[in-house]
N, C-alpha and C. Protein backbone atom coordinates (compact mmCIF):
# COMPACT_ATOMS: atom_id res chain seq x y z
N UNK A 1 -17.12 14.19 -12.54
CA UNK A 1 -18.01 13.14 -12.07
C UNK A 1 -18.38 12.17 -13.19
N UNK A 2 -18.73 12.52 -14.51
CA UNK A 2 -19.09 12.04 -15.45
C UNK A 2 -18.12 10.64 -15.61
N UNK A 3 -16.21 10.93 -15.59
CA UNK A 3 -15.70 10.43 -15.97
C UNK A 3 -15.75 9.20 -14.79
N UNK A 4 -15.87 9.12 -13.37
CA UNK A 4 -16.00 8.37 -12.35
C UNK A 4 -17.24 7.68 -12.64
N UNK A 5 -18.42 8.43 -12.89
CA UNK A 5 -19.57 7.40 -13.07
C UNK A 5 -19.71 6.22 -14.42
N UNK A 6 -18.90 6.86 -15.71
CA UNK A 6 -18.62 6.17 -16.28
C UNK A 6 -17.53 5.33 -17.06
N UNK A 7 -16.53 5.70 -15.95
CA UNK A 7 -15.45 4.98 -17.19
C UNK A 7 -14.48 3.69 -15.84
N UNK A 8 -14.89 2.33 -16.19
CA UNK A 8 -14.47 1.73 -15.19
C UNK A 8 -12.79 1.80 -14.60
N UNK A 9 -12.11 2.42 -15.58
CA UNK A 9 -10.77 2.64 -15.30
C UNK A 9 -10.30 3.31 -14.62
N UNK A 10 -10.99 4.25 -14.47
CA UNK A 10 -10.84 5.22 -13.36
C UNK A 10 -11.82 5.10 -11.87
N UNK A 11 -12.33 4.72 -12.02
CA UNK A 11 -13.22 3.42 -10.64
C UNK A 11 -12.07 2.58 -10.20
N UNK A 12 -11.48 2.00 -10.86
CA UNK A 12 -10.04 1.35 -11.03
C UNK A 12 -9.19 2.03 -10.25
N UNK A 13 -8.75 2.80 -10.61
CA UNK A 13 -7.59 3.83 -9.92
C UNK A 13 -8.15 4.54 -8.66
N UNK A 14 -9.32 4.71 -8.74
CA UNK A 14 -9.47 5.52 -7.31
C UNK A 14 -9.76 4.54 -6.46
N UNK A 15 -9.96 2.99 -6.43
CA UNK A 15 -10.28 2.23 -5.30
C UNK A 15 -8.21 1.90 -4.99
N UNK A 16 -7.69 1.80 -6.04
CA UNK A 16 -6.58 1.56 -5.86
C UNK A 16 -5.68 2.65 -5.19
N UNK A 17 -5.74 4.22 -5.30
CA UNK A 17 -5.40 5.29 -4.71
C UNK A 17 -6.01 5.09 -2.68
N UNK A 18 -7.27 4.60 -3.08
CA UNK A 18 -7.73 4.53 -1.78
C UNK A 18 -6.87 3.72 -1.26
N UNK A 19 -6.69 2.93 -1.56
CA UNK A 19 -5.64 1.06 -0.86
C UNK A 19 -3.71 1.68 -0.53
N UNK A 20 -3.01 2.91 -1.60
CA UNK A 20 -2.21 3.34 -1.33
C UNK A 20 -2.37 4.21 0.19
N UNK A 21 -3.30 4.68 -0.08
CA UNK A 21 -3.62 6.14 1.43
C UNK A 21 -3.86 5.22 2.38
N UNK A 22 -4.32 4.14 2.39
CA UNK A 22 -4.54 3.16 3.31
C UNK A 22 -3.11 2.97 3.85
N UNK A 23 -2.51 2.14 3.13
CA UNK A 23 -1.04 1.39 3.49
C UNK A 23 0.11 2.75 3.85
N UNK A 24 -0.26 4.17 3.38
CA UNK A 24 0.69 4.84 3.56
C UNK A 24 0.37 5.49 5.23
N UNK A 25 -0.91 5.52 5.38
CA UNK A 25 -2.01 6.10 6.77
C UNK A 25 -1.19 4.87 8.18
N UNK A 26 -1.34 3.05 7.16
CA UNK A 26 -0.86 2.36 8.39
C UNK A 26 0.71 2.27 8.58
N UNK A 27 1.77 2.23 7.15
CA UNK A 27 3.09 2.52 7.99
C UNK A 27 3.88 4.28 8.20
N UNK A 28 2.76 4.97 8.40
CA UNK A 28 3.25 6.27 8.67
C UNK A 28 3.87 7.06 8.20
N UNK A 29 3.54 7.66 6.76
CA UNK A 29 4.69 8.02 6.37
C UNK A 29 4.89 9.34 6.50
N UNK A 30 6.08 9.95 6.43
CA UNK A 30 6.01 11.49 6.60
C UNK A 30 5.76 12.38 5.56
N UNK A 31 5.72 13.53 5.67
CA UNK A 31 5.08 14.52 5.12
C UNK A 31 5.41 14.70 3.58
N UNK A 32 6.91 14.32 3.54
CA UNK A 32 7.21 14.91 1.97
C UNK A 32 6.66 13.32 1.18
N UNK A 33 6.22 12.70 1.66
CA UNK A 33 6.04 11.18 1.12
C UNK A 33 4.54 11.39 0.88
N UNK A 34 3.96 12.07 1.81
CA UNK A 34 2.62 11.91 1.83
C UNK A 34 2.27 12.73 0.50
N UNK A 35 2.90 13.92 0.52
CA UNK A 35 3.05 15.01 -0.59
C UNK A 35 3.44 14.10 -2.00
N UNK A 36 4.53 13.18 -2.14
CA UNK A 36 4.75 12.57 -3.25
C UNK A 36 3.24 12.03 -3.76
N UNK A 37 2.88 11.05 -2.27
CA UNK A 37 1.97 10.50 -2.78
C UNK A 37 0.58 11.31 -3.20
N UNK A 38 0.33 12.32 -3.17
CA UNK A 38 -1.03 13.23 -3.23
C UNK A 38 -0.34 13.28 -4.73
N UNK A 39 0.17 14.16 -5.04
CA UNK A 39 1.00 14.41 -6.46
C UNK A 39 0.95 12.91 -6.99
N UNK A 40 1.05 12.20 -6.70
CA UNK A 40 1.30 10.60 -7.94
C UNK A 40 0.04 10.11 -7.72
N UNK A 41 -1.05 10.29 -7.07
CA UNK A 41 -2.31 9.44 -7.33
C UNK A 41 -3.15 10.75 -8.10
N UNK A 42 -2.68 11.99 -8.09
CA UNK A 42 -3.65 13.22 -8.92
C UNK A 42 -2.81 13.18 -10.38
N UNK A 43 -1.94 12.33 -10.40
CA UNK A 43 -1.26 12.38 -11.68
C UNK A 43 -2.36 11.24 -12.63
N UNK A 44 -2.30 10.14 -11.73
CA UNK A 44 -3.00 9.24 -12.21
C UNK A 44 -4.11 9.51 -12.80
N UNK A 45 -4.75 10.19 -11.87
CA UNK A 45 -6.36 10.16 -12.46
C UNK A 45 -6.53 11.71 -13.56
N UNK A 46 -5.77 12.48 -13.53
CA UNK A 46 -5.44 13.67 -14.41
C UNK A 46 -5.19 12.68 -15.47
N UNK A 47 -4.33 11.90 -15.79
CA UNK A 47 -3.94 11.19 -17.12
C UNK A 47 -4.72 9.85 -17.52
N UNK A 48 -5.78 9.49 -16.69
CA UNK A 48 -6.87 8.67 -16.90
C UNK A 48 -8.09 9.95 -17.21
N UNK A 49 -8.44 10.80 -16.50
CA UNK A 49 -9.14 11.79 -17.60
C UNK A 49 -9.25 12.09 -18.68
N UNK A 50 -7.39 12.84 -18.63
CA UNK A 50 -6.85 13.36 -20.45
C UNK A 50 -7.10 12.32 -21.77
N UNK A 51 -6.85 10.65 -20.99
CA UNK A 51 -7.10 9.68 -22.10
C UNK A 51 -8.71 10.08 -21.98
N UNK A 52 -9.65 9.47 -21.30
CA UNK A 52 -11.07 9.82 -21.34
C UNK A 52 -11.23 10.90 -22.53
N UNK A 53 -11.13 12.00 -22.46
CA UNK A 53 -11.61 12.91 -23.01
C UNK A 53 -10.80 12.47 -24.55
N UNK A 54 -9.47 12.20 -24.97
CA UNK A 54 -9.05 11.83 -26.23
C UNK A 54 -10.33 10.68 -26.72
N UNK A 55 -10.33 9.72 -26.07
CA UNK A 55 -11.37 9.37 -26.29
C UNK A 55 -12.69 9.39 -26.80
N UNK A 56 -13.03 10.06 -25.99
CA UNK A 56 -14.38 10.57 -26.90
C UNK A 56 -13.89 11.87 -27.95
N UNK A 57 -13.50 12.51 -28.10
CA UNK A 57 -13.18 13.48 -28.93
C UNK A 57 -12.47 12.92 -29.97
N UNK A 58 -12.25 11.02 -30.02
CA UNK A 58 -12.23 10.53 -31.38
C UNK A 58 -13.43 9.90 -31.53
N UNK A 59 -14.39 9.44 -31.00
CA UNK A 59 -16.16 9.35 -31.26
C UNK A 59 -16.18 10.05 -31.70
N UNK A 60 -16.43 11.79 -30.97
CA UNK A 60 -16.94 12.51 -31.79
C UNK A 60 -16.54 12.90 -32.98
N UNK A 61 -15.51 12.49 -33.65
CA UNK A 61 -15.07 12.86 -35.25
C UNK A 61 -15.40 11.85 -35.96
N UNK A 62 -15.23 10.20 -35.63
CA UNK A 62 -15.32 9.80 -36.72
C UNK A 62 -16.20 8.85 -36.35
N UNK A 63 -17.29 8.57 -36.82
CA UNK A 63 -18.02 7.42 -36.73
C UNK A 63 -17.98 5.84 -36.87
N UNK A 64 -17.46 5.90 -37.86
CA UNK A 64 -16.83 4.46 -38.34
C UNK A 64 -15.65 4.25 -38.09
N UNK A 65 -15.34 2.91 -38.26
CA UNK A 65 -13.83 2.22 -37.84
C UNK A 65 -12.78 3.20 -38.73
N UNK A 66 -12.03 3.78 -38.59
CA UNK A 66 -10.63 3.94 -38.68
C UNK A 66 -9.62 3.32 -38.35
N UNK A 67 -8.28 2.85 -38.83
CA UNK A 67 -7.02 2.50 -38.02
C UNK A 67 -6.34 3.94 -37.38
N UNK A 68 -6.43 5.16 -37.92
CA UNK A 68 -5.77 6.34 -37.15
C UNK A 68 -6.74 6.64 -35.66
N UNK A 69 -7.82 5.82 -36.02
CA UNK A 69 -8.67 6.42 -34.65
C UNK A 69 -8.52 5.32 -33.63
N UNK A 70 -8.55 4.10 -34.29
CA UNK A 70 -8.11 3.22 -33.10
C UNK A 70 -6.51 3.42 -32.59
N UNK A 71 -5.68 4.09 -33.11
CA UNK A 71 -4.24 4.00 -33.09
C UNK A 71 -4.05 5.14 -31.90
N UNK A 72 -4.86 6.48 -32.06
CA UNK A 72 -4.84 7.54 -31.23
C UNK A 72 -5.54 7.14 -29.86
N UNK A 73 -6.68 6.20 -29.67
CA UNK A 73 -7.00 5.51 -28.30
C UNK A 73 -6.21 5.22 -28.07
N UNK A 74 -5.34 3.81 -28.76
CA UNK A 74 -4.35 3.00 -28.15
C UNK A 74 -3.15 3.82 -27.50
N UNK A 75 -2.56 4.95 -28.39
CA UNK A 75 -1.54 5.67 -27.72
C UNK A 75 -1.99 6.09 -26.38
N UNK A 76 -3.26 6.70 -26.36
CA UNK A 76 -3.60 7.92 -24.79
C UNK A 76 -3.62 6.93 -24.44
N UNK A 77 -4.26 5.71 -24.48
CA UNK A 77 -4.12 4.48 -22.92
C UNK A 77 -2.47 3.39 -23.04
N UNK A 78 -1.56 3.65 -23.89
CA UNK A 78 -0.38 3.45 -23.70
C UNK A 78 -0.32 4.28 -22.60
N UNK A 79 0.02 6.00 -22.86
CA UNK A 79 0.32 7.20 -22.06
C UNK A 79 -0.39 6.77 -20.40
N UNK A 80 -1.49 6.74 -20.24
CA UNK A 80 -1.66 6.23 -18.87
C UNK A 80 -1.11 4.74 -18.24
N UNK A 81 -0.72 3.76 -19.18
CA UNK A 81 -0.54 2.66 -18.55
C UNK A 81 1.63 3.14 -18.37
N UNK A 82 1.96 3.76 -18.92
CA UNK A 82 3.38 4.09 -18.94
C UNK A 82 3.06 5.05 -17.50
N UNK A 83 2.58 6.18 -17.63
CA UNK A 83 2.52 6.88 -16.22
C UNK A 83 2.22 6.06 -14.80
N UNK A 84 1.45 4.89 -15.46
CA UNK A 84 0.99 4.19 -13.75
C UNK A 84 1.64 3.34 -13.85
N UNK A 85 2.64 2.91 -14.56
CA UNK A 85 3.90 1.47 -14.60
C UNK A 85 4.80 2.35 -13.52
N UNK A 86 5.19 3.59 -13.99
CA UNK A 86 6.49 4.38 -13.56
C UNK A 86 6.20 4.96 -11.86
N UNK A 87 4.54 4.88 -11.38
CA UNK A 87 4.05 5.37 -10.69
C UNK A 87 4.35 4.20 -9.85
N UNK A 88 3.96 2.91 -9.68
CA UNK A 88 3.85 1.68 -9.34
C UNK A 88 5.17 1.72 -9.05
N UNK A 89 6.41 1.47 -9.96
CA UNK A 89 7.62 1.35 -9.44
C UNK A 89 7.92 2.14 -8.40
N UNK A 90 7.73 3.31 -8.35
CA UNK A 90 7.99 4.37 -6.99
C UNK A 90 7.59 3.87 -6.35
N UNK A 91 6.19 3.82 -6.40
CA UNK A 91 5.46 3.25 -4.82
C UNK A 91 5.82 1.85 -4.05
N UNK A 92 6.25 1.11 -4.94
CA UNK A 92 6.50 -0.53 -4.74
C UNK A 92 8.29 -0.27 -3.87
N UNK A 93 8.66 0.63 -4.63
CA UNK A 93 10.05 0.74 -4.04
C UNK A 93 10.09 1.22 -2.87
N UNK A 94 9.20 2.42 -2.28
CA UNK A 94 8.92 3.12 -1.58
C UNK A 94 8.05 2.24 0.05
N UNK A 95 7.14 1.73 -0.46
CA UNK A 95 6.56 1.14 0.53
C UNK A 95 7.71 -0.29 0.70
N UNK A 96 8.10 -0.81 0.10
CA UNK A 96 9.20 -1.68 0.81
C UNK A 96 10.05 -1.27 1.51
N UNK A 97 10.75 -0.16 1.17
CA UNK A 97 11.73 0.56 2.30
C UNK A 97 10.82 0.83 3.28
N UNK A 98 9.56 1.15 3.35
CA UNK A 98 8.82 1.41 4.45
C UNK A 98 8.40 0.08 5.43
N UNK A 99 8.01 -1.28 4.55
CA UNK A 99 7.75 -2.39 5.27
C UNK A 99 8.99 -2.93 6.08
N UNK A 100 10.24 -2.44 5.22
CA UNK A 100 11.19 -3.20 6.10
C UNK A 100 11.76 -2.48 7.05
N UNK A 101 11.60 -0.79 7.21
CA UNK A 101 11.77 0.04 8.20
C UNK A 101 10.67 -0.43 9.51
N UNK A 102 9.35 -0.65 9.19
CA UNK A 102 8.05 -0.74 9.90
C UNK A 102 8.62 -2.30 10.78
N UNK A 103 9.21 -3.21 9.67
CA UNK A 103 9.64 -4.78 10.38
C UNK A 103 10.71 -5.00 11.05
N UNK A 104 11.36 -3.83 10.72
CA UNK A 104 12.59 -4.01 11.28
C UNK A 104 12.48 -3.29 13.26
N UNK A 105 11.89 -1.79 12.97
CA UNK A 105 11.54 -1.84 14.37
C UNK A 105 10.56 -2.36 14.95
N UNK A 106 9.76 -3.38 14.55
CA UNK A 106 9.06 -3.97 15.91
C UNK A 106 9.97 -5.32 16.06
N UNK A 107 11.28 -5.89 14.87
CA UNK A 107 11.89 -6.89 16.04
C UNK A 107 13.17 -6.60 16.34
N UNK A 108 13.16 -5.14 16.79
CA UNK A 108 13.79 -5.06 17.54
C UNK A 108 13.01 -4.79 18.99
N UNK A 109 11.97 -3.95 18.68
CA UNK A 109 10.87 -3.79 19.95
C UNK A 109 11.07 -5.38 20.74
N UNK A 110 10.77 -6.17 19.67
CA UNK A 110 10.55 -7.81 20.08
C UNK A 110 11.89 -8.24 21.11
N UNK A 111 13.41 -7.99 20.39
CA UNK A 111 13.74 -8.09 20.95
C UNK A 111 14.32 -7.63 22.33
N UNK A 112 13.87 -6.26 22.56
CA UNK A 112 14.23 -5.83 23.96
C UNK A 112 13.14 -6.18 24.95
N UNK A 113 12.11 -6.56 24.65
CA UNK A 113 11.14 -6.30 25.32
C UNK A 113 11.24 -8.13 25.90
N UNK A 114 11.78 -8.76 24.80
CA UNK A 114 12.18 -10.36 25.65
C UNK A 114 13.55 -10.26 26.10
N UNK A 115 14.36 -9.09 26.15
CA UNK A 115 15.94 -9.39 27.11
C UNK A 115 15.30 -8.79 28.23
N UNK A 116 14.33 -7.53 29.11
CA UNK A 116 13.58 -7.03 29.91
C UNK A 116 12.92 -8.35 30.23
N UNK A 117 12.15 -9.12 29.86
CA UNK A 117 11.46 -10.05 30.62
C UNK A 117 12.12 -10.74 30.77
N UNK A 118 13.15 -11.48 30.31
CA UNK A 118 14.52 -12.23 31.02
C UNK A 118 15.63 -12.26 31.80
N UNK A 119 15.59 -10.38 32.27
CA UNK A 119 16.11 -9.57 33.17
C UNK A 119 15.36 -9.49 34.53
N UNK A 120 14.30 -9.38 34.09
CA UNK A 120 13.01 -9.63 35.14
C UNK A 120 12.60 -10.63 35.73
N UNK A 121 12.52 -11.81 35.21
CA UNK A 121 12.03 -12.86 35.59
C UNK A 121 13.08 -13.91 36.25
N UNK A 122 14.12 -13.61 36.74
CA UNK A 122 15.03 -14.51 37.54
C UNK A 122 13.74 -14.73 38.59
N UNK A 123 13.65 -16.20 39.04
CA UNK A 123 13.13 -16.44 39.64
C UNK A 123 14.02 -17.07 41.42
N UNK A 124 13.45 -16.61 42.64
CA UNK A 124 14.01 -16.43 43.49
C UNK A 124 13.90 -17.97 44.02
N UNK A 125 14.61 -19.06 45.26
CA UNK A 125 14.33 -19.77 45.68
C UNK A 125 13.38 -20.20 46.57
N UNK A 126 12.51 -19.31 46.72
CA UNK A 126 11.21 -19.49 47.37
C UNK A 126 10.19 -19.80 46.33
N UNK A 127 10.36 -19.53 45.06
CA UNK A 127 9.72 -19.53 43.74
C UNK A 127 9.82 -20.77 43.19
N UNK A 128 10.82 -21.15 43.25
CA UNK A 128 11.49 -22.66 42.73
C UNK A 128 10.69 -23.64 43.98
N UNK A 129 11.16 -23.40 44.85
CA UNK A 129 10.41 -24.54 45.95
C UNK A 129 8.95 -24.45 45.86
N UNK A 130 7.98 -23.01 45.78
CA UNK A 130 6.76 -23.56 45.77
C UNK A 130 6.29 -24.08 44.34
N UNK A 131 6.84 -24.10 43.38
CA UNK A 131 6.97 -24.65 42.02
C UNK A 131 7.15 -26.16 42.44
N UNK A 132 7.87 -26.51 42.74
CA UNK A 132 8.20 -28.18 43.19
C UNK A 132 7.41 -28.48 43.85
N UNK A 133 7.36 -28.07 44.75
CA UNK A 133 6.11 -28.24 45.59
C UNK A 133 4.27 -28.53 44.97
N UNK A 134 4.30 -27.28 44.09
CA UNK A 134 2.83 -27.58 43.37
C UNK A 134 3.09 -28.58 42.56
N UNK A 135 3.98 -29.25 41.83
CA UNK A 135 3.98 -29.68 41.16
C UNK A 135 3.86 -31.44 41.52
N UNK A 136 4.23 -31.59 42.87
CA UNK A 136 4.64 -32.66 43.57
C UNK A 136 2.93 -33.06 43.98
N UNK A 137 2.33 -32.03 44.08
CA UNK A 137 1.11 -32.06 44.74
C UNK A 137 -0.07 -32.63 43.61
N UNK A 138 0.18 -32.09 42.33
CA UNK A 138 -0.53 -32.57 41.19
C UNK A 138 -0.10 -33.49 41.25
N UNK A 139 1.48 -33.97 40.97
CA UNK A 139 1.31 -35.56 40.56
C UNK A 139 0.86 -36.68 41.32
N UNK A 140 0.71 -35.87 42.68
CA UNK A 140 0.07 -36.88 43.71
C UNK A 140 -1.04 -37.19 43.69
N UNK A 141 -1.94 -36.29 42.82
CA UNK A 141 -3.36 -36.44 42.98
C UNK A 141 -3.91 -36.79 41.70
């Protein structure tokens, strides 16, 4: 909790984990995907922790500026920004095969569902005449 209440980076990642479960909840994904994704957003925040804690456990040694102490931050938040680059590529790859699976069947939905209403809708000659007919009647008036 500590690390959620205070470290905005990881506030970061869990509104962003939320926005993945979102998009994965609306194009449906199945089970071993869902599983990837549980495993790659607990990776995230496991390795936004591990930096956290390097973190302070270089506070707590050295007080003053160092270059080895700023160098050992910079690496652990290299280490998380490399894990969520490599994480991102999966998912980016992943949910596109999913957007264009998700786009691809509704136009086809689209399209059967307009060859059915164009199958359907022959209109008969009693249809046509009272069509002319109403129409004869507006322009008359």
């Amino acid at each position: 909790m500590y690390v959620v209440k205070n470290e905005q980076n990881m506030q970061i990642h869990l509104i962003g984990g939320i926005a993945v479960i979102g998009a994965a909840w609306y194009f449906s994904v199945d089970h071993v995907e869902w599983l990837l994704l549980v495993l790659v957003i607990g990776g995230v925040l496991t390795v936004e922790t591990i930096n956290t804690a390097i973190e302070r456990t270089v506070d707590l040694v050295t007080e003053e500026y160092h270059p080895l102490a700023e160098r050992a931050k910079d690496i652990s938040a290299a280490g998380v920004f490399v894990f969520l680059f490599v994480c991102c590529c999966y998912r980016f790859v992943d949910f596109y095969a999913l957007y264009y699976r998700f786009v691809s069947v509704k136009e086809v939905e689209k399209c059967r569902l307009t060859s059915l209403l164009k199958k359907q809708s022959k209109p008969d000659r009693r249809h046509i005449r009272l069509t002319q007919t109403f129409k004869l009647v507006l322009h008359c008036c």
